[in-house]
C-alpha atoms as a PDB file:
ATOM      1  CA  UNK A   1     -25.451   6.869 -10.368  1.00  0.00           C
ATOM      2  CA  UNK A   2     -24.750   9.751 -12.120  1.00  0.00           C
ATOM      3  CA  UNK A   3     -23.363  11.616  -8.787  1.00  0.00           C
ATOM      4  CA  UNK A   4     -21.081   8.786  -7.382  1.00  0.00           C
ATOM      5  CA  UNK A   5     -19.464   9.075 -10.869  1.00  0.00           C
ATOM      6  CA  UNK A   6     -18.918  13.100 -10.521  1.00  0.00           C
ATOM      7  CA  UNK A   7     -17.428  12.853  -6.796  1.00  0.00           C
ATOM      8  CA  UNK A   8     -15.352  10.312  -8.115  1.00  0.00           C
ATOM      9  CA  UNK A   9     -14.123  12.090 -11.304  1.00  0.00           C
ATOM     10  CA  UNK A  10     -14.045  15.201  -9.007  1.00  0.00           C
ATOM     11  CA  UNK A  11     -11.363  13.192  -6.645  1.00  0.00           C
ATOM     12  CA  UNK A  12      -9.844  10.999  -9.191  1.00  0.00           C
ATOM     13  CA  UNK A  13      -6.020  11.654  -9.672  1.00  0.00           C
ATOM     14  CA  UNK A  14      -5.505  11.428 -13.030  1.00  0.00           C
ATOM     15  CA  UNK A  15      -7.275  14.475 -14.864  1.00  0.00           C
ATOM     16  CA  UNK A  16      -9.264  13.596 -17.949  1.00  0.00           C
ATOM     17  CA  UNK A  17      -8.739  10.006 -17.725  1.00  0.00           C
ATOM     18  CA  UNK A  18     -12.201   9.093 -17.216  1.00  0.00           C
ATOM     19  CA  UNK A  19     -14.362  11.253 -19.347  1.00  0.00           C
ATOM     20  CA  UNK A  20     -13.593   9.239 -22.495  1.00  0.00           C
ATOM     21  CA  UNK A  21     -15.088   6.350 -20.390  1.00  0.00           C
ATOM     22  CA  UNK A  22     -18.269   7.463 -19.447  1.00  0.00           C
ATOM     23  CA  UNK A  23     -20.735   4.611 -21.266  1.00  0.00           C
ATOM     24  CA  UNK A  24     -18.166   2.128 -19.677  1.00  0.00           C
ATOM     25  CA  UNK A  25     -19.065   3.217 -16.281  1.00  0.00           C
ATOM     26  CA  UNK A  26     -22.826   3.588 -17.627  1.00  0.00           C
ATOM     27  CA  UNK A  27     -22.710   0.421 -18.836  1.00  0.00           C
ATOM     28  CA  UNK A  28     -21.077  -1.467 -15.842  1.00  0.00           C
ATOM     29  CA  UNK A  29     -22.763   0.065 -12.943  1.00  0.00           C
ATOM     30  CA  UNK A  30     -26.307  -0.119 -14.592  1.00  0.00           C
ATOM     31  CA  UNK A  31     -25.365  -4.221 -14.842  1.00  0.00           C
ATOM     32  CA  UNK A  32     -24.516  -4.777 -11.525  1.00  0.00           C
ATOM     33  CA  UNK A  33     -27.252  -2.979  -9.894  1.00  0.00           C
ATOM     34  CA  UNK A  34     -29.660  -4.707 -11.885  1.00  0.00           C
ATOM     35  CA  UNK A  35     -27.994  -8.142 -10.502  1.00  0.00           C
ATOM     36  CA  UNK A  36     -26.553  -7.170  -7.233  1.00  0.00           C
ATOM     37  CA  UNK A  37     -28.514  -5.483  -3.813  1.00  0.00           C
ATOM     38  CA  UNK A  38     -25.903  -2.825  -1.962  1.00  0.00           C
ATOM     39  CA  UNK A  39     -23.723  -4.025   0.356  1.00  0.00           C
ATOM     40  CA  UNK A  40     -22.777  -6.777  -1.822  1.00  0.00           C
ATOM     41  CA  UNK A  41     -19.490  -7.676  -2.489  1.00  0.00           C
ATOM     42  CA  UNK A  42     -17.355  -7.491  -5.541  1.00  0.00           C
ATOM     43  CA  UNK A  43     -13.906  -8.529  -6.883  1.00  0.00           C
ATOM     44  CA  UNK A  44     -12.518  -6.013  -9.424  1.00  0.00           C
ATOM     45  CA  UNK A  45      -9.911  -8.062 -10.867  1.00  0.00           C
ATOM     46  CA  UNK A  46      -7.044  -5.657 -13.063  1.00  0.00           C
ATOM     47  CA  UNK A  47      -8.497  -2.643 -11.672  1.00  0.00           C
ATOM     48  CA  UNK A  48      -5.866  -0.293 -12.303  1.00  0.00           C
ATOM     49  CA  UNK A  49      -6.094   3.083 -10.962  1.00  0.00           C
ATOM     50  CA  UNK A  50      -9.490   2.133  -9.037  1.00  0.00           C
ATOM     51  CA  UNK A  51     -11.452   4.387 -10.947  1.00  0.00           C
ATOM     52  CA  UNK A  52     -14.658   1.552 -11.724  1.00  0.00           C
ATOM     53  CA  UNK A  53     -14.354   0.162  -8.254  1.00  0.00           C
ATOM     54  CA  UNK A  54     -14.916   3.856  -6.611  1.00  0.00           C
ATOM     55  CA  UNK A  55     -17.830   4.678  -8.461  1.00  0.00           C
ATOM     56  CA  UNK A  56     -18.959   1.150  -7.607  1.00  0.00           C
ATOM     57  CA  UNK A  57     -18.195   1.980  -3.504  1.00  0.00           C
ATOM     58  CA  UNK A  58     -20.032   5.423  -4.069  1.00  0.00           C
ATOM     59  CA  UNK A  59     -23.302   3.243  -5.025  1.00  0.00           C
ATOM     60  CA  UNK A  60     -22.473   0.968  -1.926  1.00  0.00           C
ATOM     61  CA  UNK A  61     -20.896  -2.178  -2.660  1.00  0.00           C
ATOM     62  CA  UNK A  62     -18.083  -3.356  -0.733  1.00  0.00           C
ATOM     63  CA  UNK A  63     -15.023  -3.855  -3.893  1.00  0.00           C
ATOM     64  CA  UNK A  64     -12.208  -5.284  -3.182  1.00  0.00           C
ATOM     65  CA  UNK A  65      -9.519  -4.597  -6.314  1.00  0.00           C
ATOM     66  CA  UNK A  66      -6.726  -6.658  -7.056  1.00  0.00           C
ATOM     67  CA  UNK A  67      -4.152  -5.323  -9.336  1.00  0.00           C
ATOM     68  CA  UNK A  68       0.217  -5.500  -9.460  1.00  0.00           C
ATOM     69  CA  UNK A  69       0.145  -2.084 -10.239  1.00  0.00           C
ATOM     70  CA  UNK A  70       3.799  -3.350 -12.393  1.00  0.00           C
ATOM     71  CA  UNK A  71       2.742  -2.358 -15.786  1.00  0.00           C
ATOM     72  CA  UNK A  72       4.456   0.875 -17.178  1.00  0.00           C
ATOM     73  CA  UNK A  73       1.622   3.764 -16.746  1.00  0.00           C
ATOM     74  CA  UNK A  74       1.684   2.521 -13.084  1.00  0.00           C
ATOM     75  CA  UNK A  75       5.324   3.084 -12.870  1.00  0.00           C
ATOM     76  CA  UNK A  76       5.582   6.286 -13.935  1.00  0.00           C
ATOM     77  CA  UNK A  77       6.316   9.432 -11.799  1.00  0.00           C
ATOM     78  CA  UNK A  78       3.701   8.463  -8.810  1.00  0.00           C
ATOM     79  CA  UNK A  79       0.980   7.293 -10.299  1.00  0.00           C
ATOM     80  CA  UNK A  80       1.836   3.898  -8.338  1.00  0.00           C
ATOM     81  CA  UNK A  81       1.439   5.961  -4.892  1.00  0.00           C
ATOM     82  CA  UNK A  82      -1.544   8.060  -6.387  1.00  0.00           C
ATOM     83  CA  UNK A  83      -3.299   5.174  -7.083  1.00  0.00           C
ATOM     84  CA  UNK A  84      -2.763   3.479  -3.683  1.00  0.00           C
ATOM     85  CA  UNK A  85      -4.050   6.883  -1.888  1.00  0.00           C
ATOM     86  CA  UNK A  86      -7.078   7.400  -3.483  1.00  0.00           C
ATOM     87  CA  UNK A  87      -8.371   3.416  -3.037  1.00  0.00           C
ATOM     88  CA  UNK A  88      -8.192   4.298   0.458  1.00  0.00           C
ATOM     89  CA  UNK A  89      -9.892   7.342   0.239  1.00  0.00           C
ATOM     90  CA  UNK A  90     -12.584   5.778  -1.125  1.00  0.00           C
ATOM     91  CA  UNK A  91     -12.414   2.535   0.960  1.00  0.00           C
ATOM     92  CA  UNK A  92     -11.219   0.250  -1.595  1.00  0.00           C
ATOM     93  CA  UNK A  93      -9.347  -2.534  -0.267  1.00  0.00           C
ATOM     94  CA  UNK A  94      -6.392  -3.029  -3.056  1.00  0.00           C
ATOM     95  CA  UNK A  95      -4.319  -6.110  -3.035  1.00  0.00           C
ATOM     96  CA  UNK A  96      -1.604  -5.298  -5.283  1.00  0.00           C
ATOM     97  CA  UNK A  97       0.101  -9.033  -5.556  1.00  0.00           C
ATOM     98  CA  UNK A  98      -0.337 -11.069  -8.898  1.00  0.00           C
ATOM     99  CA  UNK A  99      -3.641 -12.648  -9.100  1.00  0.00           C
ATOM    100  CA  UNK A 100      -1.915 -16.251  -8.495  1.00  0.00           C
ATOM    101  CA  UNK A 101      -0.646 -14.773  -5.008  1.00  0.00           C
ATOM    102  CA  UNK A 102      -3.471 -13.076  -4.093  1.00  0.00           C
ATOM    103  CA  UNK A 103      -4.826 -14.477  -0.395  1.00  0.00           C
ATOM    104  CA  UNK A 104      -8.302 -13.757  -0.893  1.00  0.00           C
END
């Protein structure tokens, strides 16, 4: 666990925006792999800037995220873009339509 988190803090675009975070990421991945085998697959719903749902790829799930990307720290500059890159990067497939749109 602990390396899928460094690649992905390594890679992640926004620079020290996940080291305050660490116990969440501690505390989420050590739940699902208790509950779920790899290869299973999971629906981050409101995943922002991907940054659970990569470490969550790195320990081999499949994720799908869904998130508008419309609120106001996704607007700015290109962290809308950003954001859109590295999901793909890390295989993340992002729907980024409300939740009530969402073809799933």
């Amino acid at each position: 666990m602990q390396r899928a988190f460094i690649e992905v803090k390594e890679r992640f675009p926004f620079k020290g925006y996940m080291e305050p975070k660490l116990s969440k990421y501690y505390t989420v991945s050590s739940l699902l792999m208790e509950q779920l085998q790899r290869g299973a697959r999971i629906l981050d719903i409101g995943c922002g800037p991907c940054d659970v749902s990569a470490i969550l790829t790195k320990l081999g799930y499949k994720v799908t995220g869904i998130d508008d990307l419309r609120d106001p720290w996704h607007l700015i500059g290109r962290n809308r873009e950003r954001i859109l890159k590295f999901a793909r990067e890390f295989g993340i497939e992002l729907i980024t339509s409300p939740i009530e749109k969402a073809e799933l």
